[in-house]
Protein backbone atom coordinates (compact mmCIF):
# COMPACT_ATOMS: atom_id res chain seq x y z
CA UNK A 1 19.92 -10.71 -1.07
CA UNK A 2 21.86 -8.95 1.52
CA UNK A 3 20.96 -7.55 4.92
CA UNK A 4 20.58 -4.15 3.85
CA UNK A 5 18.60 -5.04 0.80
CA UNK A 6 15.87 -6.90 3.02
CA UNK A 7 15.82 -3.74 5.28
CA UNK A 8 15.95 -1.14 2.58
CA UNK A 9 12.96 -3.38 0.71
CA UNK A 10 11.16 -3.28 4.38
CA UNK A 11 11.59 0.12 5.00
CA UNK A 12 9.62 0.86 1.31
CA UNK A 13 6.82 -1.03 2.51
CA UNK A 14 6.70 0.41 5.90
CA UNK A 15 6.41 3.94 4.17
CA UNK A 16 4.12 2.73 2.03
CA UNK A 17 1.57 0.96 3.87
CA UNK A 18 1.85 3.68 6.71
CA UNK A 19 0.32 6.01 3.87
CA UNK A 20 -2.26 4.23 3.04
CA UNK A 21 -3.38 3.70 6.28
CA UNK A 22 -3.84 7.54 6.33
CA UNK A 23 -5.62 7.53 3.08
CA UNK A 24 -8.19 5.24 4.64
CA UNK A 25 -8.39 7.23 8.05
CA UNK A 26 -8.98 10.52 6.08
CA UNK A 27 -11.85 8.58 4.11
CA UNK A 28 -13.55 7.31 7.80
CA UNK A 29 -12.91 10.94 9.20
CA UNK A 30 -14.79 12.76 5.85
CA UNK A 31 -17.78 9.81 5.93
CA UNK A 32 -20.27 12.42 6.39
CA UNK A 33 -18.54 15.38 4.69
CA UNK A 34 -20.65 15.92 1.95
CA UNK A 35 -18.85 15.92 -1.58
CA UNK A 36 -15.79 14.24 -0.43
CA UNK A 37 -14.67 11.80 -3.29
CA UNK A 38 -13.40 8.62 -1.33
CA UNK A 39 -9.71 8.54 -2.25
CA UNK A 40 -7.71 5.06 -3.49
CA UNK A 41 -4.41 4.30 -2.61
CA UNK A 42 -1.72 2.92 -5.57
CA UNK A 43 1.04 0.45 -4.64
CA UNK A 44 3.24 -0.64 -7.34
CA UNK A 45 6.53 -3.30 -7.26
CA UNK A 46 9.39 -1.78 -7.70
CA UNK A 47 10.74 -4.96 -9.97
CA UNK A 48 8.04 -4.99 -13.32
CA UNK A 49 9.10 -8.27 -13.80
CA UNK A 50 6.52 -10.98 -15.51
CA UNK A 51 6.81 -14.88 -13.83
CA UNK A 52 7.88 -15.74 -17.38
CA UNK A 53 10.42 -13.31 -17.52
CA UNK A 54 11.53 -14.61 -14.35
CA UNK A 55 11.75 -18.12 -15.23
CA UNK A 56 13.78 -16.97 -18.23
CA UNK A 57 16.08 -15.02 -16.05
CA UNK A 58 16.28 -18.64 -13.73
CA UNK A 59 17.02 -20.82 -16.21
CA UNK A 60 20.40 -19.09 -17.58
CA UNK A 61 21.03 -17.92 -13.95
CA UNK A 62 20.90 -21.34 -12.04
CA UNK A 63 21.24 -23.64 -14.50
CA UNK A 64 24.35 -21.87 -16.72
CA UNK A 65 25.77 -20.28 -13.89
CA UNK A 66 24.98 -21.62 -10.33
CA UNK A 67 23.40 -18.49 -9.05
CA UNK A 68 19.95 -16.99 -8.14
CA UNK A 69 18.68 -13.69 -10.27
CA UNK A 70 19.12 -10.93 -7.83
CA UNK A 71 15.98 -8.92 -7.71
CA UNK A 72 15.48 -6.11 -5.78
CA UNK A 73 11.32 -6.83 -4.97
CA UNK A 74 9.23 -4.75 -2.50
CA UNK A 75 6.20 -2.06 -3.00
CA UNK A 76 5.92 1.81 -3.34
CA UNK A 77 3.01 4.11 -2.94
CA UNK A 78 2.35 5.89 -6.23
CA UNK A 79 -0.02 8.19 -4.47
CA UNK A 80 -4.25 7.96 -5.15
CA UNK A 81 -6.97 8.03 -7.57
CA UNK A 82 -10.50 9.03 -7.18
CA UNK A 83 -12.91 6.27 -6.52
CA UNK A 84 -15.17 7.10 -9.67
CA UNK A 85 -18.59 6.27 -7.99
CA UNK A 86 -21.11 8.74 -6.88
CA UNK A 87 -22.34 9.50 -3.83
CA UNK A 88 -26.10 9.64 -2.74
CA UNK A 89 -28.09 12.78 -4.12
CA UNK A 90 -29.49 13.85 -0.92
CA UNK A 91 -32.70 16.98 -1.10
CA UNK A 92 -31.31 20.03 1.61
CA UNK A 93 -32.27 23.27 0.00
CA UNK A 94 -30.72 26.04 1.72
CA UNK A 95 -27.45 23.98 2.07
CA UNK A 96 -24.44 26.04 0.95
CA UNK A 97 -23.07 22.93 -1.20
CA UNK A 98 -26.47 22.40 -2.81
CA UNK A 99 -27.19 22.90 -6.20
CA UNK A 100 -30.03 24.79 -8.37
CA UNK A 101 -31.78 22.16 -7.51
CA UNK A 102 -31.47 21.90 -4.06
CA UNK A 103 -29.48 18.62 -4.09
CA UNK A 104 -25.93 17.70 -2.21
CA UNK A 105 -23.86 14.84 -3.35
CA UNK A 106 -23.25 12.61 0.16
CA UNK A 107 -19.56 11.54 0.57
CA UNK A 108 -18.70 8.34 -1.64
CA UNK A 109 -17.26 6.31 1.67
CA UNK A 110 -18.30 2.83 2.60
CA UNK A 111 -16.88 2.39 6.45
CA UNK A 112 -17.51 -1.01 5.98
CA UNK A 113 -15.25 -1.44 2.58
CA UNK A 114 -12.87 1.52 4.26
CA UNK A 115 -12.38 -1.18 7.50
CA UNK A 116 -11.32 -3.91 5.75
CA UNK A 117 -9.05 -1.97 3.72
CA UNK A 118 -7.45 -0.65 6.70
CA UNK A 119 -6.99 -3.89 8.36
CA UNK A 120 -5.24 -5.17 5.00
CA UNK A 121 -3.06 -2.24 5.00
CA UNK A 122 -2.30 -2.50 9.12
CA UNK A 123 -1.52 -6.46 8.51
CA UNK A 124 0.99 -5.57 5.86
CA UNK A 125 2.54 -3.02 8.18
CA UNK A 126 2.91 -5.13 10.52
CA UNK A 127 4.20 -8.43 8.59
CA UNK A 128 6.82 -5.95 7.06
CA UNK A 129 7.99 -4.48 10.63
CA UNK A 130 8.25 -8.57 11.29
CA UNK A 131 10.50 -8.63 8.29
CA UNK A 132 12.28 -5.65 9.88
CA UNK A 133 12.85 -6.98 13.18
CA UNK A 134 14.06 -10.30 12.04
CA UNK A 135 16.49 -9.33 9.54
CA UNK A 136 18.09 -6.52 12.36
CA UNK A 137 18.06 -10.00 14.29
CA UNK A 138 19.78 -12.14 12.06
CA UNK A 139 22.20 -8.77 11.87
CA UNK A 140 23.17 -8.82 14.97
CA UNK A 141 23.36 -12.85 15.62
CA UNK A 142 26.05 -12.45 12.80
CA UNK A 143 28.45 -9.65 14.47
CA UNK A 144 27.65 -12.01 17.39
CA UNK A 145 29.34 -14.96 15.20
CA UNK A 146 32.41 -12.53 13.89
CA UNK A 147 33.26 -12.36 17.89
């Protein structure tokens, strides 16, 4: 893989971990809001490649020719779904979200489940800036060499 593949395939997952860190912010901020569907983000690889298929792909690279597949890996954000559980009837007549019966529909948000989320989602971030930072590294270290 070359330079600019690693930092094109970082760059991806910067963008899309960086958005779903905002999907789980919004969810914290509208806790409380009452009828607020809790919102889940969708990463997808890029390569829809099985480990079978890649062992396949292996076996008449390496071994017929010499060389590795080249596969162009990483993640992108395929935007959210709707976290299909319902939120706690709660009694408020009067309430201008209430219904006939009097009853709102709290907000569908676990901060506790919405936390660990977001620390998953700022660990990737920053493992991929890693990524980043040493392949712009190794980048310069080679112009360094070509001196």
């Amino acid at each position: 893989m070359s330079l600019m593949g690693s930092m094109d395939i970082g760059q991806r997952a910067l963008r899309s971990h960086g958005l779903r860190l905002d999907v789980h912010s919004r969810n914290m901020a509208n806790v409380d809001t009452p009828n607020y569907v809790r919102r889940i983000p969708v990463l997808n690889a890029t390569e829809e490649i099985s480990f079978h298929g890649l062992l396949n792909e292996m076996k008449e690279d390496v071994f017929g020719i010499g060389t590795l597949p080249l596969l162009q890996g990483g993640v992108v954000f395929n935007g959210c779904i709707e976290d299909p559980t319902l939120g706690e009837k709660i009694y408020k007549p009067g309430h201008p979200d209430a219904d006939e019966n009097g009853y709102i529909r709290a907000s569908n948000v676990n901060p506790m489940v919405e936390m660990a989320d977001a620390i998953m989602a700022q660990r990737a971030y920053e493992a991929n800036l890693a990524l980043v930072n040493i392949t712009k590294s190794m980048a310069q270290r080679a112009t360094e060499i070509g001196r």
